[in-house]
Protein backbone atom coordinates (compact mmCIF):
# COMPACT_ATOMS: atom_id res chain seq x y z
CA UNK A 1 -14.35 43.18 55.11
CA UNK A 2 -12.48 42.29 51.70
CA UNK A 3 -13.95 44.11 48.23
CA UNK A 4 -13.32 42.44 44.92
CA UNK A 5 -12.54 44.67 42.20
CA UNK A 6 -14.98 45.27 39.82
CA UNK A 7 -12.15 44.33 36.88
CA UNK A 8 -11.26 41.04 38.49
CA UNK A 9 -15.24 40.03 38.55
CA UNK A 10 -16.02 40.65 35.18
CA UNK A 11 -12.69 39.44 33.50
CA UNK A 12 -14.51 36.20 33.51
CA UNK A 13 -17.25 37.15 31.61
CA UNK A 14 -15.82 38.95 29.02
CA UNK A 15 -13.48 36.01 28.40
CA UNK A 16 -16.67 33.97 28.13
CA UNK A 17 -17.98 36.78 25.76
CA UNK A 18 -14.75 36.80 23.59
CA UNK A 19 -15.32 32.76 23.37
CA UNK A 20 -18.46 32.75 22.40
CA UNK A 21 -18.18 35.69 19.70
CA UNK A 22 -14.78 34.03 17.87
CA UNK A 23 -17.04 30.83 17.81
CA UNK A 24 -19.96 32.59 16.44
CA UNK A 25 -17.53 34.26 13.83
CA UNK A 26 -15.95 31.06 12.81
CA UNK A 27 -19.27 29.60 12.42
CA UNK A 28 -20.71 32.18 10.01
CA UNK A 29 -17.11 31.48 7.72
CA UNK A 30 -18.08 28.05 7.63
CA UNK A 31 -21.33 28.69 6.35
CA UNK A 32 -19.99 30.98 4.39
CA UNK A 33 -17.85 28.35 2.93
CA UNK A 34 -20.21 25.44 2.42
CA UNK A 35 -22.12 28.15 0.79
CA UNK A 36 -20.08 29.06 -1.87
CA UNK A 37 -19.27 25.23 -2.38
CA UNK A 38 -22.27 24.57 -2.84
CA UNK A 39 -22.49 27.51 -5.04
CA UNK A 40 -19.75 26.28 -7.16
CA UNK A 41 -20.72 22.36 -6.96
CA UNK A 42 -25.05 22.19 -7.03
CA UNK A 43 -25.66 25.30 -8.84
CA UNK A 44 -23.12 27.03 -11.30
CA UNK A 45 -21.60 23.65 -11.51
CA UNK A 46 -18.06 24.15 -12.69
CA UNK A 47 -16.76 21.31 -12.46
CA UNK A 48 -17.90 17.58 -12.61
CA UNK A 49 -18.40 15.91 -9.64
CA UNK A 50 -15.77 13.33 -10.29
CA UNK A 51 -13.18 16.61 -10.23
CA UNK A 52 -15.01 18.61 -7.16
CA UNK A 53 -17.89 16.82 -5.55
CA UNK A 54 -20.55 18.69 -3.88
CA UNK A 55 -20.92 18.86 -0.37
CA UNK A 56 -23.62 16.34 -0.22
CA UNK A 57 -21.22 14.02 -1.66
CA UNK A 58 -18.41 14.62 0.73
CA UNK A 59 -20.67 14.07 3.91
CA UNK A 60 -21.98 10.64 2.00
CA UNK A 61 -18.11 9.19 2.10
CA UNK A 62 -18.11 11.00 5.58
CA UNK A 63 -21.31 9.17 7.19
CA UNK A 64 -20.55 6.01 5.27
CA UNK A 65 -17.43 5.84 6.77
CA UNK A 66 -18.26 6.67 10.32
CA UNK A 67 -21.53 4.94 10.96
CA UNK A 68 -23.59 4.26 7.47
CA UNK A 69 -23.62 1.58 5.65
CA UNK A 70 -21.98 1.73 1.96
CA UNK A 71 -18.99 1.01 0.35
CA UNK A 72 -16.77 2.94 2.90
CA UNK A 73 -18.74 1.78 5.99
CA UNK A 74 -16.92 1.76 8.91
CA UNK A 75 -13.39 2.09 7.24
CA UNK A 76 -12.81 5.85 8.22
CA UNK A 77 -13.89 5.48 12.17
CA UNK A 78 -11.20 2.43 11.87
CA UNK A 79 -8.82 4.54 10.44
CA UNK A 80 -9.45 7.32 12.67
CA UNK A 81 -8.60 4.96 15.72
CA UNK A 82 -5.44 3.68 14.46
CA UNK A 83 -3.89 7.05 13.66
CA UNK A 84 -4.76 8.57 16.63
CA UNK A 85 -2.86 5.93 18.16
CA UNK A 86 -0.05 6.09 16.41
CA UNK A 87 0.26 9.61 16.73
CA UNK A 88 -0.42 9.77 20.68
CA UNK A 89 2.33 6.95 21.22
CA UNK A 90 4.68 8.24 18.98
CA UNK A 91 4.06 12.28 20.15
CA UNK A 92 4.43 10.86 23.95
CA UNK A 93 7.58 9.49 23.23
CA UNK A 94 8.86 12.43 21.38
CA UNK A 95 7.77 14.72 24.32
CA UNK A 96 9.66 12.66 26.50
CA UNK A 97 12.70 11.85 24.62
CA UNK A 98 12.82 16.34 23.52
CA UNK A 99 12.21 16.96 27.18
CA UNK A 100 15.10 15.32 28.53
CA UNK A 101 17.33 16.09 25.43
CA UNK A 102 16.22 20.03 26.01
CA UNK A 103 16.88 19.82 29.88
CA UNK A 104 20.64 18.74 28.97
CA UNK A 105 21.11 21.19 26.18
CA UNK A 106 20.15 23.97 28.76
CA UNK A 107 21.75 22.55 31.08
CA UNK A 108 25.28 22.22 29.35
CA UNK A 109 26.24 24.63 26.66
CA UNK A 110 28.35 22.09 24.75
CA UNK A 111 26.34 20.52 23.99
CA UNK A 112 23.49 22.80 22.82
CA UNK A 113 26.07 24.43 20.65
CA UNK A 114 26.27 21.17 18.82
CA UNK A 115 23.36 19.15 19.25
CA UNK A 116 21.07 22.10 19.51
CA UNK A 117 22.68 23.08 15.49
CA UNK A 118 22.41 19.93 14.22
CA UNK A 119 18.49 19.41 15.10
CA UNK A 120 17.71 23.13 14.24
CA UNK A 121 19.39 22.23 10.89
CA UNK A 122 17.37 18.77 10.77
CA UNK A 123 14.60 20.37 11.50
CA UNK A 124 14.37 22.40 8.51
CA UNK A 125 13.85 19.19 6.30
CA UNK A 126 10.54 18.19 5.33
CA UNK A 127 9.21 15.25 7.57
CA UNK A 128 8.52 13.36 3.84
CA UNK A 129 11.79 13.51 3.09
CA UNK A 130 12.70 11.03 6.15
CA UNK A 131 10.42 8.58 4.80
CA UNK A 132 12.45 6.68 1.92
CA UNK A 133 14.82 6.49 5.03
CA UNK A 134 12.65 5.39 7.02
CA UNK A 135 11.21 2.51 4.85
CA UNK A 136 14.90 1.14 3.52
CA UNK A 137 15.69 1.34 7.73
CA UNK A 138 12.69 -0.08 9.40
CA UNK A 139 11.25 -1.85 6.47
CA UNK A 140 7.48 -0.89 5.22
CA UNK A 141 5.65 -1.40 8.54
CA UNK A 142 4.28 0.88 11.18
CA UNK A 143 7.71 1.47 12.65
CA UNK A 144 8.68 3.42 9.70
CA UNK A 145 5.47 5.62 10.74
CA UNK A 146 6.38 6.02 14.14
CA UNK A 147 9.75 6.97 13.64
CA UNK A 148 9.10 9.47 11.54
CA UNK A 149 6.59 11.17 14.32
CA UNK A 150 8.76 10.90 16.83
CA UNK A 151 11.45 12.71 14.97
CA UNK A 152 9.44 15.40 13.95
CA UNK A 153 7.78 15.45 17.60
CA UNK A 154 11.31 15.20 19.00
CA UNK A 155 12.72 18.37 17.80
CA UNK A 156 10.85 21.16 18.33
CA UNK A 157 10.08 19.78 22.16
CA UNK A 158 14.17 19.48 22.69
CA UNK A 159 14.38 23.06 20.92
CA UNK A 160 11.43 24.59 23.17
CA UNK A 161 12.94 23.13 25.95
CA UNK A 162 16.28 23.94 25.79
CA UNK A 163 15.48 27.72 24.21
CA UNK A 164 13.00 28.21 27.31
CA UNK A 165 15.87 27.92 29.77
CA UNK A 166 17.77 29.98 28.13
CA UNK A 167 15.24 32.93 28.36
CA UNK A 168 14.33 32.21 32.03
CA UNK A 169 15.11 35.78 33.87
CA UNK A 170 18.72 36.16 35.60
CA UNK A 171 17.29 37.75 38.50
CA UNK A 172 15.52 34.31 38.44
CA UNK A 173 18.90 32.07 38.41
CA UNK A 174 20.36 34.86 40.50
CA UNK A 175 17.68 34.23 42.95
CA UNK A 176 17.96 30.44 42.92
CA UNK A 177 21.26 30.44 43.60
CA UNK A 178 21.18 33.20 46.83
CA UNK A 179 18.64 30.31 47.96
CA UNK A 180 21.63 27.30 47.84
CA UNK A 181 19.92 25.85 44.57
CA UNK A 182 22.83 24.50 42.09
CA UNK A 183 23.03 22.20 39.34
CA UNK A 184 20.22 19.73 38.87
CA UNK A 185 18.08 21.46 42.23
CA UNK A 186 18.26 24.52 40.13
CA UNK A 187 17.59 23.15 36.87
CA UNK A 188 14.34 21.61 38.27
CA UNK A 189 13.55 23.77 41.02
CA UNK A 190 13.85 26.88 39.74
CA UNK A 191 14.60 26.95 35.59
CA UNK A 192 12.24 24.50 34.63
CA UNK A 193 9.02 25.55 36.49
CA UNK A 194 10.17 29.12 34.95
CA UNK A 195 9.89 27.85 31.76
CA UNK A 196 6.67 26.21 31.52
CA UNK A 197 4.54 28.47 29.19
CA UNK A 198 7.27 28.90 26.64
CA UNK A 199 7.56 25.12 26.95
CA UNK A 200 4.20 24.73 26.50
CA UNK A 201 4.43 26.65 23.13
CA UNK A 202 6.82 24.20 22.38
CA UNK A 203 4.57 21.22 22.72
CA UNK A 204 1.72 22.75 20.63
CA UNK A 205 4.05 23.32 17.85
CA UNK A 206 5.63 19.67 18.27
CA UNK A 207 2.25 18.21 17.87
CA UNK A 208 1.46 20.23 14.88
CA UNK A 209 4.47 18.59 13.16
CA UNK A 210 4.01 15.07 14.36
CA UNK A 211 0.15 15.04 13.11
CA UNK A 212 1.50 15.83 9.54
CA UNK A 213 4.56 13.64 9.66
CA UNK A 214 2.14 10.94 10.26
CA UNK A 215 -0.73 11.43 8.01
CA UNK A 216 2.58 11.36 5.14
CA UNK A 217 4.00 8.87 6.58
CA UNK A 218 0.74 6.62 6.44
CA UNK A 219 0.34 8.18 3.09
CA UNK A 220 3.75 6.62 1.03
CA UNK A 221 3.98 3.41 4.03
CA UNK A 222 0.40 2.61 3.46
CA UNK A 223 -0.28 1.54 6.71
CA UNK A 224 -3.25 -0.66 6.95
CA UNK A 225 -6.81 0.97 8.36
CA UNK A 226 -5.12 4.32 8.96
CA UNK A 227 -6.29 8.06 7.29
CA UNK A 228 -3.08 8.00 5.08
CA UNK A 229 -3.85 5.28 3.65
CA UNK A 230 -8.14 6.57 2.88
CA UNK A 231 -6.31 9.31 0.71
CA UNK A 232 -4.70 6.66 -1.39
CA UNK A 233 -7.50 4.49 -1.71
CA UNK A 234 -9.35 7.66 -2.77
CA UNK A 235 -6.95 8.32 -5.30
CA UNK A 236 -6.32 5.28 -6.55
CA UNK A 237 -10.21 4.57 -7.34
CA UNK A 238 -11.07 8.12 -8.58
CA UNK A 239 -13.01 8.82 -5.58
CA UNK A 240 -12.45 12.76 -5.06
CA UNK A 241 -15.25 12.79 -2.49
CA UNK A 242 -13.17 10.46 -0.21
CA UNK A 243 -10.43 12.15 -0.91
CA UNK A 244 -11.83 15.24 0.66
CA UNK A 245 -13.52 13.67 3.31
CA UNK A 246 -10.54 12.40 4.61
CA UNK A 247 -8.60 15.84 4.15
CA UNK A 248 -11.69 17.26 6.50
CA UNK A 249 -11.50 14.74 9.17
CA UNK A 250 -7.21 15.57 9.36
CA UNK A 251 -7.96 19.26 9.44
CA UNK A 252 -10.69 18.43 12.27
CA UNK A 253 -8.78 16.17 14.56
CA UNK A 254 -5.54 18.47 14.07
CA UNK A 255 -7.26 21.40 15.03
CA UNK A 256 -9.44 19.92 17.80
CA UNK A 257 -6.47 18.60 19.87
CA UNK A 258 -4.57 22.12 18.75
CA UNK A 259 -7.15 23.70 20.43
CA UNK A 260 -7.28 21.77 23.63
CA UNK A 261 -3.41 22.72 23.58
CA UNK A 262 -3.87 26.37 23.17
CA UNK A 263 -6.51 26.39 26.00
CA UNK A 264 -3.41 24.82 28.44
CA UNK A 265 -1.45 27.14 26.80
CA UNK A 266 -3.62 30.28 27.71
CA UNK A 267 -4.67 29.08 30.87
CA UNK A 268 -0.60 28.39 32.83
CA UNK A 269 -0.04 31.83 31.20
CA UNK A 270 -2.71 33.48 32.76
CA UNK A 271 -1.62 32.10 35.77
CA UNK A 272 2.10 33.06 35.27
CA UNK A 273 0.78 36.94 35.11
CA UNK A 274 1.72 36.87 31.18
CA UNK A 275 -1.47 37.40 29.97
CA UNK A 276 -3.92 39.96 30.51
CA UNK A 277 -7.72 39.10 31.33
CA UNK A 278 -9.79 40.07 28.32
């Protein structure tokens, strides 16, 4: 007769627990937050609405845009759609074209002592500062966007990748090799799999930068129907409300798909033993 221990059946439920009290915490800052806008907006009123609309306003632009009817109607769920797209494609392609760059840089030490200090250097430059480049390259069309996601997708992925198996254990390698695996059967046998939840880290970080390389990139290109280009039709008619709106749906859709990543994230390390049941 097998026992379960009495840790192991109730790590579950205080994970659930933890869940549910960080989303009840968040919760009570948001309120907290539309409180004291509406504070500052609807009661004390600081500042005109054309300067910092009231909350009511923002949601207006917000439900106009997404499934009202108004001046904005339908415009933001459009733009919504296309950015998402662009950032998906060019983010799929960046995690493709970083993981096989990474695999070679960790695979061959030339070259990640040069190519690996080039895109670390790269990488410190601001993703707007490849658009001008971008524009005079590619012209001012949506391939201008999508480079500059993929480069800003591309790097950290190649970097995670390459860093990852680095840090893989020697008694690992050591290990792989006792077993007959060299070269490429080692690589993907034995390196890679080891490297999965720093790799993973990677990825989450790589999508953070491609999401704001592309909401600038849509911003100065002015890509048609996209959220880039709802912040400068906001500011060029005045329309602070819209303006905001839009900044709320980024943070949303950035964090939601952060989120899912984190929960991957958690979840392989778990598995891997590197995290301990709460």
């Amino acid at each position: 007769m097998t026992t379960t221990s009495p840790a192991l059946d109730t790590a579950p439920t205080r994970r659930r627990s933890s869940r549910w009290r960080t989303l009840a915490w968040q919760l009570a800052g948001l309120a907290l937050l539309l409180a004291l806008w509406w504070l500052v907006t609807d009661v004390l009123k600081l500042y005109p609405p054309y300067v910092f609309p009231s909350p009511k306003a923002v949601w207006t632009e917000i439900s106009y845009g997404l499934w009202g009817s108004g001046p904005q109607d339908g415009k933001l769920l459009s733009a919504i759609g296309n950015s998402l797209r662009r950032v998906l494609l060019g983010y799929a392609a960046a995690v493709l074209l970083g993981g096989v760059v990474g695999l070679l840089m960790g695979a061959w030490r030339p070259l990640r002592e040069t190519v690996g200090a080039y895109l670390t250097g790269i990488q410190s430059v601001p993703s707007i500062a490849f658009v001008p480049f971008a524009i005079l390259f590619f012209g001012l069309n949506e391939r201008a966007v999508l480079f500059v996601v993929i480069l800003e997708g591309f790097i950290p992925v190649a970097l995670a990748v390459s860093g990852a198996l680095m840090n893989v254990p020697p008694a690992l390698r050591v290990a792989g090799r006792t077993l007959g695996a060299r070269g490429l059967s080692l690589t993907t046998g034995v390196l890679l799999p080891s490297a999965v939840p720093s790799i993973l880290t990677g990825l989450r970080t790589a999508w953070s930068f491609a999401w704001r390389a592309l909401v600038g990139g849509e911003l100065l290109v002015s890509a048609s129907a996209s959220l880039g280009s709802q912040l400068e039709v906001g500011r060029n008619t005045a329309n602070m409300a819209l303006v905001i709106a839009t900044i709320l749906i980024i943070g949303t859709i950035g964090g939601l798909f952060d989120a899912l990543l984190r929960a991957l994230e958690a979840r392989v390390r778990r598995d891997y033993g590197l995290e301990v049941p709460q």
